[in-house]
Protein backbone atom coordinates (compact mmCIF):
# COMPACT_ATOMS: atom_id res chain seq x y z
CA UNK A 1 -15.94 40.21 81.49
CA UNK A 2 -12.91 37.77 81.97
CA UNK A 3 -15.74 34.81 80.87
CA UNK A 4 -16.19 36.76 77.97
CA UNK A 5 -12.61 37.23 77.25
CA UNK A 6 -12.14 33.19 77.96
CA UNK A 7 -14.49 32.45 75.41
CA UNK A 8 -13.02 34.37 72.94
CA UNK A 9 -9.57 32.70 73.31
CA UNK A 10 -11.63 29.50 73.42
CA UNK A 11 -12.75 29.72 69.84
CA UNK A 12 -9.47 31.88 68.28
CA UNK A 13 -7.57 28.41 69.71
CA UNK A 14 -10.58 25.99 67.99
CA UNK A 15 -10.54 28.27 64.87
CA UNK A 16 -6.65 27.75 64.33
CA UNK A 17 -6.88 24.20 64.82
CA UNK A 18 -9.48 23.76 62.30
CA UNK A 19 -7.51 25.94 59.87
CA UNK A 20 -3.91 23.72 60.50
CA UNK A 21 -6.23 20.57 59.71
CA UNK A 22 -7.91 22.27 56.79
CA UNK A 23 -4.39 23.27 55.67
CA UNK A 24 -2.72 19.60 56.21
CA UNK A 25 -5.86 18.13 54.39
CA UNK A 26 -5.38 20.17 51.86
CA UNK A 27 -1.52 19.48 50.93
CA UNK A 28 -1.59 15.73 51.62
CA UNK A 29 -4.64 15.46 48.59
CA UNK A 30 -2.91 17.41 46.29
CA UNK A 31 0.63 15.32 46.95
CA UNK A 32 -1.36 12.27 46.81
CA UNK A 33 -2.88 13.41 43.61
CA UNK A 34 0.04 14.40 41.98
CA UNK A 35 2.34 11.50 42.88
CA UNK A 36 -0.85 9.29 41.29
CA UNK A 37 -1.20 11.45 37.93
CA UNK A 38 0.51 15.01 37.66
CA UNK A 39 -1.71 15.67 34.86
CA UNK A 40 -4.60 15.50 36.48
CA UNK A 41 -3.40 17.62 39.67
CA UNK A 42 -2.74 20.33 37.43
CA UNK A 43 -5.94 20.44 35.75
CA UNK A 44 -7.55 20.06 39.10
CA UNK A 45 -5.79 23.11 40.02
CA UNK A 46 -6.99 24.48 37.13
CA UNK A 47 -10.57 24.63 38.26
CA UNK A 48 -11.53 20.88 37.08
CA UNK A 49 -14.72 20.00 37.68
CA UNK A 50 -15.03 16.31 37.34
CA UNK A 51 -11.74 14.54 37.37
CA UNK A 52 -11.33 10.59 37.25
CA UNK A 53 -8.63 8.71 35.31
CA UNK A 54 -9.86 6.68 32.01
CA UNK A 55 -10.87 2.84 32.42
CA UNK A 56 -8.93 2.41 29.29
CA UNK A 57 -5.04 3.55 29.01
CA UNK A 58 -3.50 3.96 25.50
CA UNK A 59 0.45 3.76 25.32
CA UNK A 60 2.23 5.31 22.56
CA UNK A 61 4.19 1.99 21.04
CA UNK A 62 7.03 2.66 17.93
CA UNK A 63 10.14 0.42 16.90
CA UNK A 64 12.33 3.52 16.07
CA UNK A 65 14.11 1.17 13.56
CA UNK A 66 10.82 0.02 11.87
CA UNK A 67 9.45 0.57 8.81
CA UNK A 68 6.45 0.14 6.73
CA UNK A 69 2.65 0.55 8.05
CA UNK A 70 3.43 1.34 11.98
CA UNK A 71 0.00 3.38 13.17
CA UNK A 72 0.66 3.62 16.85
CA UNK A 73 -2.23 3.17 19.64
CA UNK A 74 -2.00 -0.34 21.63
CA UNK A 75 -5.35 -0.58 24.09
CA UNK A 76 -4.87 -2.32 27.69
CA UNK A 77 -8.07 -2.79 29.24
CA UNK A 78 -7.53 -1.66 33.21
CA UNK A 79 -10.01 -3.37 35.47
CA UNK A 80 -11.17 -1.11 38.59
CA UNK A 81 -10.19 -3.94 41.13
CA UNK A 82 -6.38 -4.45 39.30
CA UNK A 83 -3.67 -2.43 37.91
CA UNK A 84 -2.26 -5.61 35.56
CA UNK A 85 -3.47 -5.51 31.70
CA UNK A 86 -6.14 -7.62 30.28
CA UNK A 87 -5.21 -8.88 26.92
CA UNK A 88 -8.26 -10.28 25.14
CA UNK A 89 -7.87 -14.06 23.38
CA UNK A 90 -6.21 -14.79 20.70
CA UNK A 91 -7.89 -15.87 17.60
CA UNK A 92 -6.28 -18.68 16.00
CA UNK A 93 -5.28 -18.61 12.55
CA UNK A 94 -8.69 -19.28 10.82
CA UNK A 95 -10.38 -17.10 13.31
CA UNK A 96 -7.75 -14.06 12.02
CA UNK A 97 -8.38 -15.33 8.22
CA UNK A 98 -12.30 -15.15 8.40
CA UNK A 99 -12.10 -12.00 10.60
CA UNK A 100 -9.55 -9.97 8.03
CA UNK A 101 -11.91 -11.44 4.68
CA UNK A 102 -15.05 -9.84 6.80
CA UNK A 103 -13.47 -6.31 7.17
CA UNK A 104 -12.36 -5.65 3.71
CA UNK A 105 -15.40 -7.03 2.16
CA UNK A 106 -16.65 -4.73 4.70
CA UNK A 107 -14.71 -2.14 2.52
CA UNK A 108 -15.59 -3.27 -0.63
CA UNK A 109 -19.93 -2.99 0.13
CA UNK A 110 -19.21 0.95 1.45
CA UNK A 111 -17.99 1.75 -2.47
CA UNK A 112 -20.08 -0.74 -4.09
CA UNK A 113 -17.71 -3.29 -5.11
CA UNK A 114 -18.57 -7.57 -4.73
CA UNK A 115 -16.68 -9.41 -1.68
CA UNK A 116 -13.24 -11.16 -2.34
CA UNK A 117 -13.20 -15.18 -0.84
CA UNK A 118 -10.65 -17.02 0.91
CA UNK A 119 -8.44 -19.11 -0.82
CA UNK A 120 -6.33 -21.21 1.25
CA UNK A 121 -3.80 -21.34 -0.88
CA UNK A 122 -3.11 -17.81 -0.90
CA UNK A 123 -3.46 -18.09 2.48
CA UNK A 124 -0.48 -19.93 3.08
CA UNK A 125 1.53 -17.86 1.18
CA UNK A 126 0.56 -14.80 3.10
CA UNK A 127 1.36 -16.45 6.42
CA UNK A 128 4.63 -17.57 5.10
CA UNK A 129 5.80 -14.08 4.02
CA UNK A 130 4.43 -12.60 7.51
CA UNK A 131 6.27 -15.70 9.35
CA UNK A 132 9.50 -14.27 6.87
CA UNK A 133 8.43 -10.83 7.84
CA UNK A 134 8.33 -11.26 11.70
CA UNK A 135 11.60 -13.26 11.90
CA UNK A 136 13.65 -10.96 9.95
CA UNK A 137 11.73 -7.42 11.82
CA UNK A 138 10.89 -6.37 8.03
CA UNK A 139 7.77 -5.26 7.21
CA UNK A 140 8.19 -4.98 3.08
CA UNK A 141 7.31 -7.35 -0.05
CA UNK A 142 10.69 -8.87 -1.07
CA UNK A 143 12.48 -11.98 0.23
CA UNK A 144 15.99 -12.91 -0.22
CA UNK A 145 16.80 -16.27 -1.21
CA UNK A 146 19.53 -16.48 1.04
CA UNK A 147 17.19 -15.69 4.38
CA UNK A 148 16.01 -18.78 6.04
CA UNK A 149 12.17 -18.50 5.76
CA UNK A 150 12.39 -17.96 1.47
CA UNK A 151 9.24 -18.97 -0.33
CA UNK A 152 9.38 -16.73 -3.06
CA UNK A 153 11.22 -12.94 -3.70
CA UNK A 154 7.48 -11.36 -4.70
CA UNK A 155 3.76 -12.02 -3.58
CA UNK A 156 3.80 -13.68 -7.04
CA UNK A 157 6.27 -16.02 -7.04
CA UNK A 158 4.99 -17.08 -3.42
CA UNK A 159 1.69 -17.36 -4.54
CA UNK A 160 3.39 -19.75 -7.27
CA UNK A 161 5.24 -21.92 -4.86
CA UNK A 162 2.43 -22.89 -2.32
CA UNK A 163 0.09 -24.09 -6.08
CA UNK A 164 -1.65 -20.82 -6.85
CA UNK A 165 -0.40 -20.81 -10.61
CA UNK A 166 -3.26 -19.53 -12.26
CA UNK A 167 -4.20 -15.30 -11.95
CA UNK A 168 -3.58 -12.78 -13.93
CA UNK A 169 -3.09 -10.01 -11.46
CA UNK A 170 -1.81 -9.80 -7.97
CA UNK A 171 -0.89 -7.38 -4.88
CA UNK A 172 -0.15 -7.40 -1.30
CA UNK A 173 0.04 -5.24 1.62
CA UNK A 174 2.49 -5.70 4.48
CA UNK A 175 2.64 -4.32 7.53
CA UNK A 176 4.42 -4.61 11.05
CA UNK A 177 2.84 -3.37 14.91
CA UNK A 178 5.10 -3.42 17.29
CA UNK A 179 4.85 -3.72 21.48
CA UNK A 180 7.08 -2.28 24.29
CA UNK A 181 6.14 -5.52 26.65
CA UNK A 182 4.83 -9.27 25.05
CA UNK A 183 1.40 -9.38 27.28
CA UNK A 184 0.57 -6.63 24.97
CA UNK A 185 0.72 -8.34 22.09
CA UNK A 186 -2.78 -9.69 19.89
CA UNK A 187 -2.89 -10.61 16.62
CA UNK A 188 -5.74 -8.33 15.72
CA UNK A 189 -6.95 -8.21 11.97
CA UNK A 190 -9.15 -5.63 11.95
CA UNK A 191 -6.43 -3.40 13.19
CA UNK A 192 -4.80 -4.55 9.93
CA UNK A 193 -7.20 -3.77 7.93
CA UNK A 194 -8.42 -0.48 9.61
CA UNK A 195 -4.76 0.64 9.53
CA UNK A 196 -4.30 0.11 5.99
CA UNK A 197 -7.65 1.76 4.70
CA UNK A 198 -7.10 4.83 6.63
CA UNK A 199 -3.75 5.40 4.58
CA UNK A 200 -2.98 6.47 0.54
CA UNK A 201 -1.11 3.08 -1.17
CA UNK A 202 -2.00 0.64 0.83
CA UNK A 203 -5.93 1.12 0.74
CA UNK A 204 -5.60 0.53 -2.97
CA UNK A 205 -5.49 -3.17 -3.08
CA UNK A 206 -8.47 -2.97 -0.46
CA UNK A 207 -10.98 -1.86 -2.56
CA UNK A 208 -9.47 -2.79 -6.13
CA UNK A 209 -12.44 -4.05 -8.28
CA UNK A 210 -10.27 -6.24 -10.48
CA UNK A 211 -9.03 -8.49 -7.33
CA UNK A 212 -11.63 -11.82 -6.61
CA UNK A 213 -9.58 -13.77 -4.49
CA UNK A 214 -7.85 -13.07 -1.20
CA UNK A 215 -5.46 -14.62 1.83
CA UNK A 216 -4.31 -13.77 4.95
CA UNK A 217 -1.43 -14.19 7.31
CA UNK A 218 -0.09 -12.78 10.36
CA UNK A 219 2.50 -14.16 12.63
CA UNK A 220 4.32 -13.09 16.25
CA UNK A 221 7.74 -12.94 17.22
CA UNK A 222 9.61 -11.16 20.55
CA UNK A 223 7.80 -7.62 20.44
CA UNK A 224 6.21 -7.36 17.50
CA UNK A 225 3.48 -8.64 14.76
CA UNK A 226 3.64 -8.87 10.80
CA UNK A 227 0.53 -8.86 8.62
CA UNK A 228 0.22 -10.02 5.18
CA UNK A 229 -3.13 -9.60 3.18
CA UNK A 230 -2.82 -11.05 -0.58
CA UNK A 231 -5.03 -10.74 -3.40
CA UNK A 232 -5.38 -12.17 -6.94
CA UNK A 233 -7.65 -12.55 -9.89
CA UNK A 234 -7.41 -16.17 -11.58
CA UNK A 235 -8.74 -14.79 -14.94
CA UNK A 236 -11.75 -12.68 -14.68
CA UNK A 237 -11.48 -9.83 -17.44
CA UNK A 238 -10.50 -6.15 -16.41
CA UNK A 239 -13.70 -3.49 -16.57
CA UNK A 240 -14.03 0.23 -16.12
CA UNK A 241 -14.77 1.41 -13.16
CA UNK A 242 -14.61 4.41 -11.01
CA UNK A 243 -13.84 4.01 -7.14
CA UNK A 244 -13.75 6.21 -4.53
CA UNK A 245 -13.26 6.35 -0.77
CA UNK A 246 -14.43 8.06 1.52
CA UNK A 247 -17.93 7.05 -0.22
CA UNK A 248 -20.72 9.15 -0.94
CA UNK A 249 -22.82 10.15 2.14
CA UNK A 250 -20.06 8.11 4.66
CA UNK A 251 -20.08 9.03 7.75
CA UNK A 252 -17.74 9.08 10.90
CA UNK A 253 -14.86 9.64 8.44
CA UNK A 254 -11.32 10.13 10.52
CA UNK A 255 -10.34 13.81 10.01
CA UNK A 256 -6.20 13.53 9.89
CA UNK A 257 -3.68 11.19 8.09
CA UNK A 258 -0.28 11.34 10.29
CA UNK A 259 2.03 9.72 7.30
CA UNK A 260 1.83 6.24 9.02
CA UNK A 261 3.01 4.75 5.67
CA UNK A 262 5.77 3.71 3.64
CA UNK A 263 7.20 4.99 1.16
CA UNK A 264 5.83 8.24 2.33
CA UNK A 265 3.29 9.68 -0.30
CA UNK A 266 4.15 13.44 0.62
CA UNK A 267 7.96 13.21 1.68
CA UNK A 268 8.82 16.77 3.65
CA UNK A 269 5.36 17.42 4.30
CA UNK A 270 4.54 18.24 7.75
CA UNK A 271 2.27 15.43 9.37
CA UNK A 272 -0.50 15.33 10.56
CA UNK A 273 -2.52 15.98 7.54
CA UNK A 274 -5.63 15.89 6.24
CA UNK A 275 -7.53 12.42 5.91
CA UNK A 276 -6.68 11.28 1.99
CA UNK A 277 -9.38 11.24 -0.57
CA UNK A 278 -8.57 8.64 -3.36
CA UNK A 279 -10.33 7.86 -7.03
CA UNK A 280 -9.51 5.03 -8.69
CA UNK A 281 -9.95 4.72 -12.44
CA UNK A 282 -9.74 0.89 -13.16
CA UNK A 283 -9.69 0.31 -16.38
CA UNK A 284 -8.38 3.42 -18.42
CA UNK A 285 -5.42 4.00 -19.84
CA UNK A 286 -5.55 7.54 -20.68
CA UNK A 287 -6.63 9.45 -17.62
CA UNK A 288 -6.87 13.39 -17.66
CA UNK A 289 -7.80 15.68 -14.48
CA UNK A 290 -9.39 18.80 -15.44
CA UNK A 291 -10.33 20.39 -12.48
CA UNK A 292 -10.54 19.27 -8.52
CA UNK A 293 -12.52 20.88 -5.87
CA UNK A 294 -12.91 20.07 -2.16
CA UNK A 295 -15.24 22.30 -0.02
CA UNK A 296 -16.50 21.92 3.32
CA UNK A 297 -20.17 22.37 4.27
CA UNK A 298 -19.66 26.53 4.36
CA UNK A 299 -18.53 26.28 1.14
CA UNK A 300 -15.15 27.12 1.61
CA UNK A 301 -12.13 25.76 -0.48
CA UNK A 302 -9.75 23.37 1.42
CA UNK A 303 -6.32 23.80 -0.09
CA UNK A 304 -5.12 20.02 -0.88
CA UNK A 305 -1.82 18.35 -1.95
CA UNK A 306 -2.69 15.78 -4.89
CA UNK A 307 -1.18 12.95 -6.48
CA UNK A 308 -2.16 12.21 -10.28
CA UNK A 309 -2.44 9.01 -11.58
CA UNK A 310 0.39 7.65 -13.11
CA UNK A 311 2.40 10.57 -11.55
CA UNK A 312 4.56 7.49 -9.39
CA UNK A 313 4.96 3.75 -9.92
CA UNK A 314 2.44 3.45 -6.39
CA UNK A 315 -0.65 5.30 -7.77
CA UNK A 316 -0.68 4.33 -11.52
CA UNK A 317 -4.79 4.92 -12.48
CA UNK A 318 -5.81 6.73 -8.97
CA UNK A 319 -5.40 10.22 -8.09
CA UNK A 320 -5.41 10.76 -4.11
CA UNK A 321 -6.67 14.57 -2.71
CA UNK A 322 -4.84 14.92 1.04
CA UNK A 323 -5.73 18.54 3.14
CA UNK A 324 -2.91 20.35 4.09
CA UNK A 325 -4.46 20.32 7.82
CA UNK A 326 -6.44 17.69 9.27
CA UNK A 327 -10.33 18.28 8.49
CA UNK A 328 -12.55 19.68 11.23
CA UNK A 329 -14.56 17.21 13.72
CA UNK A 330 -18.25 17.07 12.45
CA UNK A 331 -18.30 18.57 9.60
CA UNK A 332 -19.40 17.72 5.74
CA UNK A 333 -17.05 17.60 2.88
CA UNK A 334 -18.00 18.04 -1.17
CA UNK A 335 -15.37 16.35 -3.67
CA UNK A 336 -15.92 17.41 -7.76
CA UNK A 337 -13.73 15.82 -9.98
CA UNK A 338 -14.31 17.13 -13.62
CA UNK A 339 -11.44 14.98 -16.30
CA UNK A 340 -11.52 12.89 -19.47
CA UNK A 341 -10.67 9.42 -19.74
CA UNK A 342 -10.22 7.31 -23.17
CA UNK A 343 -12.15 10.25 -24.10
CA UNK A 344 -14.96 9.78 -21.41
CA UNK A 345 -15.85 13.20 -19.88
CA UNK A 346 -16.56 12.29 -16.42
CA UNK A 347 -18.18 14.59 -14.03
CA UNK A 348 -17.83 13.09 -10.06
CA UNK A 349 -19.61 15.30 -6.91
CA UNK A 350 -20.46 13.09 -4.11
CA UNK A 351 -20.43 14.59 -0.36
CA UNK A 352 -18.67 12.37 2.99
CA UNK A 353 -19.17 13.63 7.03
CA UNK A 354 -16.39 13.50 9.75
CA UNK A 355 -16.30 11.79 12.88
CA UNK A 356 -17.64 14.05 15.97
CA UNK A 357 -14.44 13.22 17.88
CA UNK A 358 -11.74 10.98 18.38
């Protein structure tokens, strides 16, 4: 009997020990855990499954005092053996040039317009005004004369001053990225590019059929980057055409706009928004909207703020369709555009998909 009983106290004794240890275990992985990444200790303790942190953190970089294009994700590869950044090489300036031409012509093939070239001419006047840009922490299209840096007050005139005297149209876009720390910094044109497609003005120029010729320039200063992209035609005659973007049958179309743009196309709307839908009318002067439908793939209407052409000094012969809410992951769209122009009844109905996920 008293073996019996000694047994018994023999395992109460091991079974409180290995509860105290359990306990202890228990308390120091969750402290660890949270001191590492609250986030993740809270969804842990929310049942997580399968927890790890990303290989790939994204910080959330804006100049407060900034203005102009300023979309906001900066990407620091994080190698499992290190905790420092890896910043990949910089291009050098022809290696940003040839990069920047690729992506918009990029642009121009998904609505069916011919590539821009390089001129290096107009090259040099974009770098200058991005050099002006950087140094003064502007991010517009207007120089003073008085501001060390001057080659001209508009793309024009700049254009003009470096020996590009001969175009009959021109237009720029401008825009500034800015860094909390300088080993995050990488002149990255396709960032550029990307940044100014996925807005309302600014993708304009982009895919503008009556532009042939193009530049680029992009310079660094302290914490942040300027970009320049310039375009021109030296002569060729204007022709109607009808452009619009997202293309028919695109795919992996971003599903929200969140006002990254200046000036703001919807001041006091609420951001984010809907991705923007934009149809350019090159060519006519007398441009009519009749009717404008946007549907998603269950057929039902998705309410839309819209801009008519001519309806600010920005837009002139493009009307741009913007949700109210950003569009749903995955799913297809169907634009109709019924209006008259120089007496043209034109009748547009093309369909575009959304990206699955961010």
């Amino acid at each position: 009997m008293n073996g019996a009983r000694l047994l018994f106290q023999i395992f109460v004794r091991a079974l409180w020990v290995f509860v105290s240890m359990l306990t202890m275990l228990t308390l120091a992985f969750f402290t660890t855990l949270y001191f590492n990444d609250p986030k993740l200790a809270h969804d842990f303790g929310k049942s997580c499954v399968s927890c790890k942190k990303p290989s790939i953190t994204v910080s959330t970089l804006k100049n407060p005092k900034g203005g102009g294009l300023d979309l906001r994700d900066w990407r620091v590869v994080i190698s499992p053996a290190t905790t420092e950044p890896k910043v990949m090489p910089e291009l050098n300036p022809t290696e940003q040039q040839s990069a920047a031409l690729s992506r918009v012509n990029h642009y121009r093939s998904v609505v069916g317009l011919k590539a821009v070239t390089l001129n290096k001419t107009i090259n040099k006047a974009s770098t200058a005004h991005a050099t002006y840009n950087v140094s003064h922490n502007l991010s517009g299209h207007i120089e003073s004369n008085s501001d060390t840096g001057f080659t001209g007050a508009w793309p024009w005139d700049r254009m003009r001053h470096f020996g590009y005297d001969e175009f009959t149209y021109a237009t720029e876009v401008c825009s500034m990225r800015w860094s909390s720390a300088q080993y995050l910094l990488r002149i990255d044109p396709q960032w550029a590019i990307d940044g100014w497609v996925d807005t309302v003005y600014h993708r304009l120029p982009i895919i503008n059929p009556n532009v042939y010729e193009t530049g680029f320039g992009a310079a660094k200063a302290g914490d942040r980057v300027a970009y320049v992209m310039d375009f021109a035609n030296p002569g060729f005659p204007i022709s109607k055409k009808i452009i619009y973007y997202p293309a028919d049958a695109q795919t992996n179309v971003p599903v929200k706009f969140t006002g990254d743009e200046t000036p703001d196309p919807l001041p006091g709307a609420k951001y984010p928004v809907g991705y923007p839908i934009t149809i350019t009318f090159n060519g006519y002067k007398d441009i009519k909207i009749i009717d404008v439908k946007l549907t998603d793939s269950n057929g039902v209407d998705v309410k839309f703020y819209k801009i008519m052409p001519f309806s600010d000094k920005y837009i002139r012969d493009s009307i741009a369709i913007i949700p109210k809410r950003p569009l749903e992951y995955g799913m297809d769209y169907r634009v109709s555009i019924n209006a008259n122009a120089d007496d043209d009844s034109i009748y547009l109905d093309w369909r575009f998909k959304t990206k699955t996920s961010d």
